[in-house]
N, C-alpha and C. Protein backbone atom coordinates (compact mmCIF):
# COMPACT_ATOMS: atom_id res chain seq x y z
N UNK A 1 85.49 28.40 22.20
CA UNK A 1 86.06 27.98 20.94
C UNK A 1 86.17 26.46 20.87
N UNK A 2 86.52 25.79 21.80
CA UNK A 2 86.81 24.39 21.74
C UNK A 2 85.63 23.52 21.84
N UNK A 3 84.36 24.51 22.75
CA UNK A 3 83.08 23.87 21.95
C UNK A 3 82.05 23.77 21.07
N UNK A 4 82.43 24.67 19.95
CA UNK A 4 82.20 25.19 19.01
C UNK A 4 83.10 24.37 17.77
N UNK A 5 84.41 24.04 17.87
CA UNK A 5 85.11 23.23 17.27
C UNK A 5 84.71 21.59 17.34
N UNK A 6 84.01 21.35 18.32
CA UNK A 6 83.27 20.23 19.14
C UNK A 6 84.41 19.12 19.55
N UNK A 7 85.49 20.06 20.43
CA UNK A 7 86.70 19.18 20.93
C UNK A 7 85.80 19.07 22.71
N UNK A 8 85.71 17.97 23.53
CA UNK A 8 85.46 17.75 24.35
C UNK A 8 87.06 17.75 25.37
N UNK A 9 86.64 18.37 26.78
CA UNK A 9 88.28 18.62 27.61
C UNK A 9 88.36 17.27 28.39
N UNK A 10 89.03 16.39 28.69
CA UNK A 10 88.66 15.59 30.01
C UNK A 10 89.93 15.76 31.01
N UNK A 11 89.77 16.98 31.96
CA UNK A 11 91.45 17.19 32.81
C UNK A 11 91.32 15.81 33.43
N UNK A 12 92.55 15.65 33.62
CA UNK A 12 93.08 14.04 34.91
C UNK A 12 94.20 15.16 35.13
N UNK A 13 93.88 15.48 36.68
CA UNK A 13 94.44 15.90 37.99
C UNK A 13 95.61 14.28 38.18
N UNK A 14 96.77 14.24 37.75
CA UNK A 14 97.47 13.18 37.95
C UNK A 14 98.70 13.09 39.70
N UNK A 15 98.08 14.33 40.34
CA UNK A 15 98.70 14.01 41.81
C UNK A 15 98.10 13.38 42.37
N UNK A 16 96.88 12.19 41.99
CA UNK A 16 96.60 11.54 43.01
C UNK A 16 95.76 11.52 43.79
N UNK A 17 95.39 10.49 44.85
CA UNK A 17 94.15 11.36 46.56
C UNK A 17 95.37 12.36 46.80
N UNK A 18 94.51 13.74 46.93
CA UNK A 18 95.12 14.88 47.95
C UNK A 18 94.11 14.17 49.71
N UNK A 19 94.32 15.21 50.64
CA UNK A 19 94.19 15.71 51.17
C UNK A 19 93.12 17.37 51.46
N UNK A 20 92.45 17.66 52.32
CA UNK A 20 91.67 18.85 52.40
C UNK A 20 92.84 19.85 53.11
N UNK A 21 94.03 19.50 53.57
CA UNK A 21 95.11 20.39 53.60
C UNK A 21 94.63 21.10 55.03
N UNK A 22 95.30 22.06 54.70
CA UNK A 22 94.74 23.51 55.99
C UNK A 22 93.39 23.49 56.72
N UNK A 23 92.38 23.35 55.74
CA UNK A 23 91.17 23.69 55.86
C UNK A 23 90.86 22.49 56.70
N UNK A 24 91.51 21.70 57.04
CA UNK A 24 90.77 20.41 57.81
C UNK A 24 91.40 20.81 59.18
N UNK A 25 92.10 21.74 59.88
CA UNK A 25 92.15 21.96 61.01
C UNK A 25 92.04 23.68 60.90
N UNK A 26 90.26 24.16 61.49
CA UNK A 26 90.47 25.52 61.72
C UNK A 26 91.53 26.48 62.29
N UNK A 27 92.42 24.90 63.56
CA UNK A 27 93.20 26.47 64.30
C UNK A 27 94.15 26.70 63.35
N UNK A 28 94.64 26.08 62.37
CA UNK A 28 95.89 26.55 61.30
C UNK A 28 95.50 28.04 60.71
N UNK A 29 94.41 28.55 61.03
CA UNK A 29 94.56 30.20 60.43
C UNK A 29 94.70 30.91 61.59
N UNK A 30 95.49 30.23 62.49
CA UNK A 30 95.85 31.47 63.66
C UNK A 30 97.12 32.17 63.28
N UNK A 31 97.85 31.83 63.07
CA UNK A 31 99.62 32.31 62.82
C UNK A 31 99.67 32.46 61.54
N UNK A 32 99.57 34.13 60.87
CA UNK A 32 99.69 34.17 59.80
C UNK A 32 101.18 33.54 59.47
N UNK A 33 101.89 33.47 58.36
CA UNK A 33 102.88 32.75 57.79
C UNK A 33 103.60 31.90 58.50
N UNK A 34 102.86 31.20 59.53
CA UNK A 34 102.93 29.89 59.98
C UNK A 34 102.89 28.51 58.61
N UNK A 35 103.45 27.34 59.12
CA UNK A 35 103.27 26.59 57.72
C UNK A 35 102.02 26.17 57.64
N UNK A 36 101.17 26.00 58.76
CA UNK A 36 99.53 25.97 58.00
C UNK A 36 99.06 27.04 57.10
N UNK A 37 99.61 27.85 57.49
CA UNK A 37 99.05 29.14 56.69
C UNK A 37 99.34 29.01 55.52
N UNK A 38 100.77 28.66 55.35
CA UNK A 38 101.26 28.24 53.65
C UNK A 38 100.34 26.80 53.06
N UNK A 39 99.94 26.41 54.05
CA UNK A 39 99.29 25.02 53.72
C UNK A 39 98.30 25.65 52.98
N UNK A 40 97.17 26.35 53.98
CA UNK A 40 96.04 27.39 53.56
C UNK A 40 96.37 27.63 52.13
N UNK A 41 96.98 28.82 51.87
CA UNK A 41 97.33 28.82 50.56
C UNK A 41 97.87 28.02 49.12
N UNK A 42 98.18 26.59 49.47
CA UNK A 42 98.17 25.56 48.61
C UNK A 42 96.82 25.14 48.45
N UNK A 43 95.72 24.60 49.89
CA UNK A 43 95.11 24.54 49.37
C UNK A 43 94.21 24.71 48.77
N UNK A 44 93.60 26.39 48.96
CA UNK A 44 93.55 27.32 47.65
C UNK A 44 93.21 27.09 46.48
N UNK A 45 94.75 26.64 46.04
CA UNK A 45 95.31 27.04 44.88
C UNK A 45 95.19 25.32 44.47
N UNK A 46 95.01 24.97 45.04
CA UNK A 46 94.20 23.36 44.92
C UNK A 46 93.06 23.28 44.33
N UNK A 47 91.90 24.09 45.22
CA UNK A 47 90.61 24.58 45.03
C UNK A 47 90.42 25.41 43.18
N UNK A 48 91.43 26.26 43.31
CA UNK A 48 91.40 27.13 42.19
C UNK A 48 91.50 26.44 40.85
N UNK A 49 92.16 25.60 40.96
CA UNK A 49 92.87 24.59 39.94
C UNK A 49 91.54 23.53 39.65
N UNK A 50 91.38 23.02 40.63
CA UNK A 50 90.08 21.64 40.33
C UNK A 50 88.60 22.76 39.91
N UNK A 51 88.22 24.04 40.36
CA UNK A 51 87.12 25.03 39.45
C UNK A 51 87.75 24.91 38.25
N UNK A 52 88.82 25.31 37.81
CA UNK A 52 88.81 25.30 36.53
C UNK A 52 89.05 24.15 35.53
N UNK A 53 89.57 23.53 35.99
CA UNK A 53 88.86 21.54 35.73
C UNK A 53 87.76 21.50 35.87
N UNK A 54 87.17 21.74 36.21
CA UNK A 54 85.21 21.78 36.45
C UNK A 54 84.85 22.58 35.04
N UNK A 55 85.13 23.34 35.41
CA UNK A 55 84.54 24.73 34.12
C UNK A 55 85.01 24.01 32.59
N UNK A 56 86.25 23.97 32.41
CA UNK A 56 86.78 23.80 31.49
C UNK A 56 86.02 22.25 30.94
N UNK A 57 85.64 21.04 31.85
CA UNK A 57 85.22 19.82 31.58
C UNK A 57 83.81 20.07 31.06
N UNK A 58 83.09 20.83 31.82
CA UNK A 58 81.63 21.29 31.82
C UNK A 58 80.95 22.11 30.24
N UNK A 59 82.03 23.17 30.49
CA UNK A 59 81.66 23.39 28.85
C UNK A 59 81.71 23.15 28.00
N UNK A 60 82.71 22.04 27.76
CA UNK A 60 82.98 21.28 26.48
C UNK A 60 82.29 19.93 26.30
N UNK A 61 81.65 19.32 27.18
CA UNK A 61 81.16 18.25 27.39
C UNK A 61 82.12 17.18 27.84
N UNK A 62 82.69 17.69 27.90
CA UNK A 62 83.69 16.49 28.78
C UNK A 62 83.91 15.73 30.60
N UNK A 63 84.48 15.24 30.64
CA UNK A 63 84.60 14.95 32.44
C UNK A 63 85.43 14.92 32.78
N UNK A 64 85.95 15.35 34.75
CA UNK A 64 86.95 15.70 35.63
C UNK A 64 87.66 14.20 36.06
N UNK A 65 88.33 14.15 36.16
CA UNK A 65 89.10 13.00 36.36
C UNK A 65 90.53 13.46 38.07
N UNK A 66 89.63 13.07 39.28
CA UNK A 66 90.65 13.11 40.09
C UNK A 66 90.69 12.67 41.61
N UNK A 67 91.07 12.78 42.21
CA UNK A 67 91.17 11.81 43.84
C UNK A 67 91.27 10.54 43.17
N UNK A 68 92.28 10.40 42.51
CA UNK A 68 92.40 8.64 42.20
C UNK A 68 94.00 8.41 41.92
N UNK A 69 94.28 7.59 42.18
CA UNK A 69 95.49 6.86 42.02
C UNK A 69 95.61 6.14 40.43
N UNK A 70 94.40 6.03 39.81
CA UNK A 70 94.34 4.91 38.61
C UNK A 70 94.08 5.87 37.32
N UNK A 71 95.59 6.02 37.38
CA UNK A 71 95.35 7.03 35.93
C UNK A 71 95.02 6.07 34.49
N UNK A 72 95.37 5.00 34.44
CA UNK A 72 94.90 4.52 33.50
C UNK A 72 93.49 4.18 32.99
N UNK A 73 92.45 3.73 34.04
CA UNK A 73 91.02 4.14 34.28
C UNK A 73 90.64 5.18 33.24
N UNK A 74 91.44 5.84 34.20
CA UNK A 74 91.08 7.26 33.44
C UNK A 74 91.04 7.82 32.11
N UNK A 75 92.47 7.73 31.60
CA UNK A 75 92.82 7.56 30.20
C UNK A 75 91.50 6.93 29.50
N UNK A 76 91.41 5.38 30.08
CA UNK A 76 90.60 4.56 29.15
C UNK A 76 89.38 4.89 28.50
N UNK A 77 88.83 5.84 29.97
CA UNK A 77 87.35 6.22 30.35
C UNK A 77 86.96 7.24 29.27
N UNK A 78 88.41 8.68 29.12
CA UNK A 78 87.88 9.67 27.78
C UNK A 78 88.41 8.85 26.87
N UNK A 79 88.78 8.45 26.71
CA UNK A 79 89.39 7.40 24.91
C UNK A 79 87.70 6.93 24.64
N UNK A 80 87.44 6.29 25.76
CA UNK A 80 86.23 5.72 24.67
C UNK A 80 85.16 6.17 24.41
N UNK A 81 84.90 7.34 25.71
CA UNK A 81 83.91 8.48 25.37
C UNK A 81 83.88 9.42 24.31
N UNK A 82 85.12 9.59 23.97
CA UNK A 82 85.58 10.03 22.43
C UNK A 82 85.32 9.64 21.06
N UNK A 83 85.31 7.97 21.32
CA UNK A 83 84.64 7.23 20.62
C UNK A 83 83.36 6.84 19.61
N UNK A 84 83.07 7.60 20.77
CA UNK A 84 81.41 7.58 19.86
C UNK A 84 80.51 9.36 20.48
N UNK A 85 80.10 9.85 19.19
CA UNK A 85 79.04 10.93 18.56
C UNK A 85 78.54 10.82 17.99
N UNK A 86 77.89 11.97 17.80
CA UNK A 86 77.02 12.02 16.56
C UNK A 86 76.57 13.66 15.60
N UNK A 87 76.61 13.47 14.61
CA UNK A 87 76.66 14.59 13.94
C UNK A 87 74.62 15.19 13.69
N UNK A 88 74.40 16.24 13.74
CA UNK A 88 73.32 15.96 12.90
C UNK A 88 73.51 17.47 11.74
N UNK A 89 73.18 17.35 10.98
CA UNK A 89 72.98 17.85 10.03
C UNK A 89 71.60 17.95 8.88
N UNK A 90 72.14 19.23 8.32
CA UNK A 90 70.30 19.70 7.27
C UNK A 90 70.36 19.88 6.02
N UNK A 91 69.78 19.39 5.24
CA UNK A 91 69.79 19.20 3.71
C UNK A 91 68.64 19.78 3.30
N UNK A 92 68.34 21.33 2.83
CA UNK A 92 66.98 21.35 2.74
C UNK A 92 66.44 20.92 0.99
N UNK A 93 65.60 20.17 0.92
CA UNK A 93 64.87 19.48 -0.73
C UNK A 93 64.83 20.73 -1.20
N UNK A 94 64.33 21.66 -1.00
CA UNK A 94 64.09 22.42 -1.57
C UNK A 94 64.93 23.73 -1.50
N UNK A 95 65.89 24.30 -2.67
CA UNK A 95 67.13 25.22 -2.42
C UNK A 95 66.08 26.64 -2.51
N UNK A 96 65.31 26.49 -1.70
CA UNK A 96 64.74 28.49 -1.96
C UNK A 96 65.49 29.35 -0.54
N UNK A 97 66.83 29.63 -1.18
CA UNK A 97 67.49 30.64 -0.41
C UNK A 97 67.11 31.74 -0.10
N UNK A 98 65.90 32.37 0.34
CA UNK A 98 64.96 33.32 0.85
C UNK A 98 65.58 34.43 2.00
N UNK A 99 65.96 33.51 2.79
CA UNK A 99 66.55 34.09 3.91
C UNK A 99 65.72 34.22 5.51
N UNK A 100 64.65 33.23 5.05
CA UNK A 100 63.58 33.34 6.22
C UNK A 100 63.83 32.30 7.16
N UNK A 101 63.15 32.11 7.77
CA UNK A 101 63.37 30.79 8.88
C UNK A 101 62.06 29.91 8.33
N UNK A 102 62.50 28.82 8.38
CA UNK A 102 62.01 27.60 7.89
C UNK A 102 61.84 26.31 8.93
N UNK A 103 60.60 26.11 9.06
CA UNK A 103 59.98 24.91 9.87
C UNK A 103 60.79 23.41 9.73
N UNK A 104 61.50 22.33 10.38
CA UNK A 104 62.39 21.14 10.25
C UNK A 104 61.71 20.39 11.31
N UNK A 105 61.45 19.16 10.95
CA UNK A 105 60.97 18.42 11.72
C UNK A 105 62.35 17.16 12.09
N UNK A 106 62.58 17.33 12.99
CA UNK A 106 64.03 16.23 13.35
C UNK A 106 63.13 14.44 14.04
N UNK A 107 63.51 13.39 13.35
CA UNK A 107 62.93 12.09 13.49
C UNK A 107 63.91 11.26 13.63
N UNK A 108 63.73 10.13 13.69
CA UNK A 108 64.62 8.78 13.64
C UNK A 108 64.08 8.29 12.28
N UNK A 109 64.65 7.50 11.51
CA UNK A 109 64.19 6.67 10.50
C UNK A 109 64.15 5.33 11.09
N UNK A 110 63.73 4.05 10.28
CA UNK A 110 63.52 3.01 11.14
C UNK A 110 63.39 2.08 9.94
């Protein structure tokens, strides 16, 4: 719906550099509900969170914004990508509402 409306997403992840958490020391999945293990499961849910920042940026045409400290960058970066589009649109000369499909040649003028 939102790319169809032609709203572009740009998430900013505003916690910052993370960390790879759990996953950066294998032995932390020895002791289930050990606090690596809870680590494990944050970072997860870390993982889960930045896919759908991916997905959500991807289909709309937009971009992910994160491992950074400089949220303002960021801000700046979709503001001005926002900035500028472009529409195209079809005017056909001739109104014969037929219902067929009709040949358009798309150009630049100059």
């Amino acid at each position: 719906m939102l790319s169809d409306a032609n709203v572009a997403v740009y998430p900013i992840d505003a916690r910052g550099l993370l960390t790879a958490g759990a996953l950066a020391d294998p032995r932390s999945l020895l002791l289930q509900g050990s606090p690596t293990s809870r680590s494990l499961s944050a970072t997860w849910q870390k993982f889960d969170a930045e896919a759908t920042m991916d997905h959500l940026a991807r289909d709309t045409g937009g971009e992910v914004f994160r491992n950074t400290n400089d949220l303002n960058t960021a801000l700046q970066a979709a503001v001005a990508d926002s900035q500028s589009y472009y529409v195209l649109g079809y005017y056909p000369e001739r109104k014969n509402w037929d219902g067929k499909y009709h040949n358009i040649k798309v150009g630049s003028r100059q």
